[in-house]
Protein backbone atom coordinates (compact mmCIF):
# COMPACT_ATOMS: atom_id res chain seq x y z
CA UNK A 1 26.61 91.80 -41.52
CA UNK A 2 29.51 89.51 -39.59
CA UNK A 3 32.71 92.09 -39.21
CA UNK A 4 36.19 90.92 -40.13
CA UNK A 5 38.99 88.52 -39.25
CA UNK A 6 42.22 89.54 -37.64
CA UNK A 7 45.32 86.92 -36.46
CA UNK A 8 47.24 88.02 -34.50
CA UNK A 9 50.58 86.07 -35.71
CA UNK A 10 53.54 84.61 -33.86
CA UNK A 11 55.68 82.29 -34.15
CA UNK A 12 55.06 78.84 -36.08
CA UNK A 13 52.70 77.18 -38.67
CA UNK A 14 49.01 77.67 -37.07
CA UNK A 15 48.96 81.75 -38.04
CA UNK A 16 49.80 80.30 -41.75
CA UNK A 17 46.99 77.78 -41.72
CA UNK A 18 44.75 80.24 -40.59
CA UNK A 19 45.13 83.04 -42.92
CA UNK A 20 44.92 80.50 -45.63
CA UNK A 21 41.75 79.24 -44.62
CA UNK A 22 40.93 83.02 -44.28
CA UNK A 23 42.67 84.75 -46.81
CA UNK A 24 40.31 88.05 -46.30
CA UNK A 25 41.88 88.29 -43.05
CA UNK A 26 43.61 90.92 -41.03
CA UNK A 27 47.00 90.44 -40.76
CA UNK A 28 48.65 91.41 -37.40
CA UNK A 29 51.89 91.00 -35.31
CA UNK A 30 54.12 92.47 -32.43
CA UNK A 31 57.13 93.91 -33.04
CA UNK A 32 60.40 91.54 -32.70
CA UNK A 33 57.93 88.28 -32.64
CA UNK A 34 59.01 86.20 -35.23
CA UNK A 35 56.43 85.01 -37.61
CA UNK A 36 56.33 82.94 -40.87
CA UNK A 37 53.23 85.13 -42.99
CA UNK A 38 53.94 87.56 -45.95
CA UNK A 39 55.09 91.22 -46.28
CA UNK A 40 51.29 92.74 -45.97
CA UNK A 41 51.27 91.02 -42.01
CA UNK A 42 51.11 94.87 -40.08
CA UNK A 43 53.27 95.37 -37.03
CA UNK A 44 52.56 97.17 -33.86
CA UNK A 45 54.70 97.29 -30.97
CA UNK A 46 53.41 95.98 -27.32
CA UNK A 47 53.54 99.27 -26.14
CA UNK A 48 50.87 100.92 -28.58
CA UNK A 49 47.81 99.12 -27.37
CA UNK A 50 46.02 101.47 -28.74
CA UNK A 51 47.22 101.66 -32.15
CA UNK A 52 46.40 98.17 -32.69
CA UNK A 53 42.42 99.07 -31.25
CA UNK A 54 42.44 101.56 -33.61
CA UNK A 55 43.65 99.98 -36.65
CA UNK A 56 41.36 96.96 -35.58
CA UNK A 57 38.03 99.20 -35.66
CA UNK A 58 39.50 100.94 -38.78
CA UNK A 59 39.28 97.76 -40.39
CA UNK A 60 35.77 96.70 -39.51
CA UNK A 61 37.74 93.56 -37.57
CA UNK A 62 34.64 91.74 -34.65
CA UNK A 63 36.73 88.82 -34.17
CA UNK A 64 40.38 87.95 -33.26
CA UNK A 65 42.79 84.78 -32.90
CA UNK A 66 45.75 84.63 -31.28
CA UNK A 67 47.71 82.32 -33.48
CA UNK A 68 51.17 80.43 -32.82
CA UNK A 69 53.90 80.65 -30.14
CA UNK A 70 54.94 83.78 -27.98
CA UNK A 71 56.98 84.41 -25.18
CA UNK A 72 55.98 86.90 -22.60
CA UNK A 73 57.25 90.04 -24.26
CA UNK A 74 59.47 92.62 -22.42
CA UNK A 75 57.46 96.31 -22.84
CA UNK A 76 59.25 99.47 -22.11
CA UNK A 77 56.97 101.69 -20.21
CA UNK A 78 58.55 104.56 -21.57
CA UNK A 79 56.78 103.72 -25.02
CA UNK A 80 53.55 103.33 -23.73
CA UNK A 81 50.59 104.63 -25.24
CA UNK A 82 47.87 106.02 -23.39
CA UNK A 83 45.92 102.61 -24.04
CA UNK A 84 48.55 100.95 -22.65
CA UNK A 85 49.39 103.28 -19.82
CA UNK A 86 45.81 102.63 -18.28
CA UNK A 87 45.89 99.17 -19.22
CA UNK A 88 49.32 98.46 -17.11
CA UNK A 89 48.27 98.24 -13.42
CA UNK A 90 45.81 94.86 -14.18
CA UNK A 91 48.43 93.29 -16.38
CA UNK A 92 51.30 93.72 -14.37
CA UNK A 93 49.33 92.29 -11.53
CA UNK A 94 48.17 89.88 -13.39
CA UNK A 95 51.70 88.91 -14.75
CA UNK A 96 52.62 87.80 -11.02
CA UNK A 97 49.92 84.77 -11.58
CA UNK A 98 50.50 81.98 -13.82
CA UNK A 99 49.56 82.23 -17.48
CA UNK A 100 46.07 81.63 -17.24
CA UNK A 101 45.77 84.93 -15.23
CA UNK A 102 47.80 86.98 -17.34
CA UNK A 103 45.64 85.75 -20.72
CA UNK A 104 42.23 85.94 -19.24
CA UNK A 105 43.15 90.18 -18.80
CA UNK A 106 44.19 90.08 -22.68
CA UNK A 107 40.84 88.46 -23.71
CA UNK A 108 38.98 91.33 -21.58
CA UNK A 109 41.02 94.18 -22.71
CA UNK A 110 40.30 92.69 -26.74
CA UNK A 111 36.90 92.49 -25.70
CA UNK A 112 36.19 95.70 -23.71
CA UNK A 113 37.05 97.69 -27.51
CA UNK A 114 34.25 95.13 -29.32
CA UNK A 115 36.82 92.77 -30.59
CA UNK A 116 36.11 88.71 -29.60
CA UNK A 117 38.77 86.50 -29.44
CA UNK A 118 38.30 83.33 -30.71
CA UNK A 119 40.68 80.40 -30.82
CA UNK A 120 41.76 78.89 -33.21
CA UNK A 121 39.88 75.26 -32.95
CA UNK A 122 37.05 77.45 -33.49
CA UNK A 123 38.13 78.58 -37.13
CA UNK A 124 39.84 75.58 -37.94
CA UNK A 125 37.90 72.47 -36.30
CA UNK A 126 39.86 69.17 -37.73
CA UNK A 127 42.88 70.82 -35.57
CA UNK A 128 42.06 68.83 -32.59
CA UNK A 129 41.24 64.92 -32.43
CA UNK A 130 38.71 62.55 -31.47
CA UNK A 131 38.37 59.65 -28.96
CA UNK A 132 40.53 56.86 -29.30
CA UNK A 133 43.61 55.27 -31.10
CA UNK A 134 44.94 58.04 -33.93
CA UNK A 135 47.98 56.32 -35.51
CA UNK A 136 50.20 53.27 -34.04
CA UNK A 137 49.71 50.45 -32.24
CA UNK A 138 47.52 50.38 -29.07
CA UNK A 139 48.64 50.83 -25.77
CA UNK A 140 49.27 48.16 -23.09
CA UNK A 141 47.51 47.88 -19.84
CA UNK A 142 51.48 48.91 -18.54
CA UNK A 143 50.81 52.28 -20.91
CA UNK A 144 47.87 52.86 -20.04
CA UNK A 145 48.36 52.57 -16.31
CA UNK A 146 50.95 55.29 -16.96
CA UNK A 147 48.72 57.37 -18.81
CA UNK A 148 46.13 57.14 -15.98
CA UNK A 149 48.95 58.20 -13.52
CA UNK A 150 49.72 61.26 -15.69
CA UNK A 151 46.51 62.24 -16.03
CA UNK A 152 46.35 62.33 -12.22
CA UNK A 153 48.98 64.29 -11.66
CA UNK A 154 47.82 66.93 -14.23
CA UNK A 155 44.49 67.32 -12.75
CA UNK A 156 46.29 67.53 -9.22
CA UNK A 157 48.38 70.15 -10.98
CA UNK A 158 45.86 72.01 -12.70
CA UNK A 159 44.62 74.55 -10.36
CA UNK A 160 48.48 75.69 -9.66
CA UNK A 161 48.20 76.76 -13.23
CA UNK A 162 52.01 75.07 -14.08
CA UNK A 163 52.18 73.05 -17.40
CA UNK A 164 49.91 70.92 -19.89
CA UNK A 165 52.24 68.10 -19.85
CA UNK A 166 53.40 64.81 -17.65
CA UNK A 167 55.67 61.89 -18.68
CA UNK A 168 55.15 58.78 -16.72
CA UNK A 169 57.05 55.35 -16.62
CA UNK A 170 56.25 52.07 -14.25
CA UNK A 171 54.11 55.31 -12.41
CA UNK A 172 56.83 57.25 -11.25
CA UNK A 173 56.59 60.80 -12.40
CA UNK A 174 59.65 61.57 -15.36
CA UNK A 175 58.64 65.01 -15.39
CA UNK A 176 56.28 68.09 -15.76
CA UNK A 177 55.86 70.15 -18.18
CA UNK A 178 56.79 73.64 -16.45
CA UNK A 179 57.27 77.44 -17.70
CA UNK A 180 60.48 76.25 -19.89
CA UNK A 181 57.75 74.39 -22.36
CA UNK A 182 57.53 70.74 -23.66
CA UNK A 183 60.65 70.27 -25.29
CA UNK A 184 62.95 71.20 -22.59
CA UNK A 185 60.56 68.89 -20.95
CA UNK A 186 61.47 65.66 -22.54
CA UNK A 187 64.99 66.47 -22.89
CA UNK A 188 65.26 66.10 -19.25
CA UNK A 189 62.81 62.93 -19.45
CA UNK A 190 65.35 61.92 -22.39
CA UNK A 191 68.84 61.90 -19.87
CA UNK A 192 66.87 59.88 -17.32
CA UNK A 193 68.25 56.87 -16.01
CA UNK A 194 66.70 53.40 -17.01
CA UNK A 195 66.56 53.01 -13.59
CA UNK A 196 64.01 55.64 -12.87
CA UNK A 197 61.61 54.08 -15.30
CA UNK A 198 60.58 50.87 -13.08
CA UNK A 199 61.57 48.15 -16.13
CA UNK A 200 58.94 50.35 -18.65
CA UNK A 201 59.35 53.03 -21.37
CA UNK A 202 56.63 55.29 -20.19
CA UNK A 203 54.34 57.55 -21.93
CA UNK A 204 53.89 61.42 -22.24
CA UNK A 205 49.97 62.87 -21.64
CA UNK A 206 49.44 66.71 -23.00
CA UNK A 207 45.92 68.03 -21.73
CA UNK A 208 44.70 71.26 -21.28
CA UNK A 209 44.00 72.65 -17.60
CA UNK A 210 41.11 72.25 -15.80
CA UNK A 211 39.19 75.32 -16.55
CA UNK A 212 41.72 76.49 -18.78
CA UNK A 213 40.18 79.26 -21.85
CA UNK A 214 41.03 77.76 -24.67
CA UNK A 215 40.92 80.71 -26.85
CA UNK A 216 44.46 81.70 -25.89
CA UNK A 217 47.82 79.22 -25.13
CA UNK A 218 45.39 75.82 -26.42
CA UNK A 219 47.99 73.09 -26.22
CA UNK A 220 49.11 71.75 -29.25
CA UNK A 221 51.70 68.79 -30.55
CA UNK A 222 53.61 68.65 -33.92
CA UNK A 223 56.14 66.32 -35.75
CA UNK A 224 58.56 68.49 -33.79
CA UNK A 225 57.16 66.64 -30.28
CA UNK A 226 56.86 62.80 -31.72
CA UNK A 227 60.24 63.18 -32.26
CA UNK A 228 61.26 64.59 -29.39
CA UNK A 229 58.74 61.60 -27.18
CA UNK A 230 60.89 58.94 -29.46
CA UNK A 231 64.35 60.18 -28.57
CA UNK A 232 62.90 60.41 -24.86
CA UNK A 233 62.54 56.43 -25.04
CA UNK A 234 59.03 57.27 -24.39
CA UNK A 235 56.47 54.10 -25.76
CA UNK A 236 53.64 56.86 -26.95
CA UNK A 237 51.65 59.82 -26.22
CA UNK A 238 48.37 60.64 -25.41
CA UNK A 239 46.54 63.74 -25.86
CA UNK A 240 43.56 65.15 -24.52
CA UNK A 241 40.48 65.09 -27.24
CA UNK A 242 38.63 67.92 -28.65
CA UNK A 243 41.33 70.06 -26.42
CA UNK A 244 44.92 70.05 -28.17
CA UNK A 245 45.66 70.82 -31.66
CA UNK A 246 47.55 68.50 -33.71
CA UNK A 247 49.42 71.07 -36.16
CA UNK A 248 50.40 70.02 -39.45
CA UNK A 249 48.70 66.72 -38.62
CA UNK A 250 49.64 64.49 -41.75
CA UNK A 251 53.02 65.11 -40.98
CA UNK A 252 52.26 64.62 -37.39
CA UNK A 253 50.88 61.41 -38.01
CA UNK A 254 54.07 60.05 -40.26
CA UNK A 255 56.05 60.69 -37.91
CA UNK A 256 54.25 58.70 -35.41
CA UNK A 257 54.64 55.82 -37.71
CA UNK A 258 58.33 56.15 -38.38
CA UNK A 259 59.18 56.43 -34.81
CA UNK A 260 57.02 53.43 -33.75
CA UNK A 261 55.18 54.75 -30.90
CA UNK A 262 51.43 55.71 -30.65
CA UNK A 263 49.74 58.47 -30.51
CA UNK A 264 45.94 58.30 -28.83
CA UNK A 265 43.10 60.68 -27.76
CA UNK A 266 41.23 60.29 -24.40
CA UNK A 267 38.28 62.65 -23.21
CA UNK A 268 39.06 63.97 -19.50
């Protein structure tokens, strides 16, 4: 008999879509990470690692997803349980690597108590998209150039392990998407010259890393970022298929529309 659900909630609207596709879910969350699920979500703090094993077998849970945004947490070692304690040497080491390094130890330490971490694509499969055009109208050869320019740089990029974005105009590099996230991102694309932009708008391209486990950190876009590509100047956006999650996607998709740009899905 299949074991139970937990999500692990942060911050945003992916932990909600989850736990209402699986309402007999385990409800879970760190202490001080905001989160928008009910009064029965359960909250541990960072420092009890094993507390949160415990209550996981107690509950029967096989299976885990880490749902929504979090910051690196700060831990207090002086809190630390004896799960943690033990667990501390590999995850400070690994917090000296990029993000990648740091959530490839969380999978193993989930995994090493019988708990499999699954993302949430898995659970929820219309979150990503398909090949081709999803909303607005196509883009040029100019666009597409660009998008072929930021997809270069990304892959050139992805074994540094730095961002899942790029915004590109005329070929010259706006920006990259760095530890500070996507919206600080196209702020800075946003107070960019005209001049920079070689006579075009440009486009923004979000793709996972090369390599990249998906379970944990999958990219993902929301009305929030088509508005913040529109007020960048930016002609459209393309995502990678079957690899970043379009949250609250009819919204998503409006807003697309209303800002006139274009929103498209390309295999890498």
């Amino acid at each position: 008999m299949a074991g139970r659900l937990a999500i692990l909630a942060c911050d945003g609207v992916l932990p909600v879509a989850i736990a209402q596709a699986y309402p007999e879910a385990l409800k879970i969350t760190l202490t001080g990470v905001p989160h928008l699920l009910g009064a029965d979500t359960e909250e541990f703090p960072i420092e009890h690692l094993g507390g949160i094993f415990a209550r996981l077998q107690e509950a029967q849970v096989d299976r885990l997803v880490f749902a929504g945004s979090l910051s690196r947490p700060a831990m207090d070692p002086g809190k630390f349980d004896a799960a943690m304690t033990a667990a501390a040497p590999r995850l400070l080491a690994a917090m000296q690597g990029g993000d990648d390094t740091l959530l490839t130890q969380v999978i193993e330490l989930f995994e090493e108590n019988d708990v499999s971490v699954v993302g949430a694509h898995e659970l929820l499969p219309t979150l990503t998209a398909e090949d081709g055009l999803q909303v607005g109208p196509a883009p040029s050869v100019d666009d597409r150039a660009d998008v072929a320019r930021a997809r270069g740089i990304l892959d050139a990029l992805s074994p540094l392990d730095v961002g899942q974005g790029c915004a590109v105009a005329g070929g010259q590099c706006l920006g990259i998407e760095t530890v500070q996230g996507t919206d600080a991102l196209l702020r800075y694309v946003a107070e960019t010259p005209a001049k920079f932009r070689r006579g075009r708008k440009g486009v923004y391209v979000k793709a996972a890393k090369k390599g990249q486990d998906l379970r944990i950190d999958m990219p993902a876009i929301g009305p929030e970022t088509i508005v913040s590509v529109a007020r960048a100047g930016l002609v459209g956006m393309m995502i990678e298929a079957r690899r970043v999650m379009i949250l609250e996607r009819e919204k998503t998709l409006q807003a697309v529309e209303e800002n006139g740009i274009f929103l498209t899905a390309q295999a890498f």
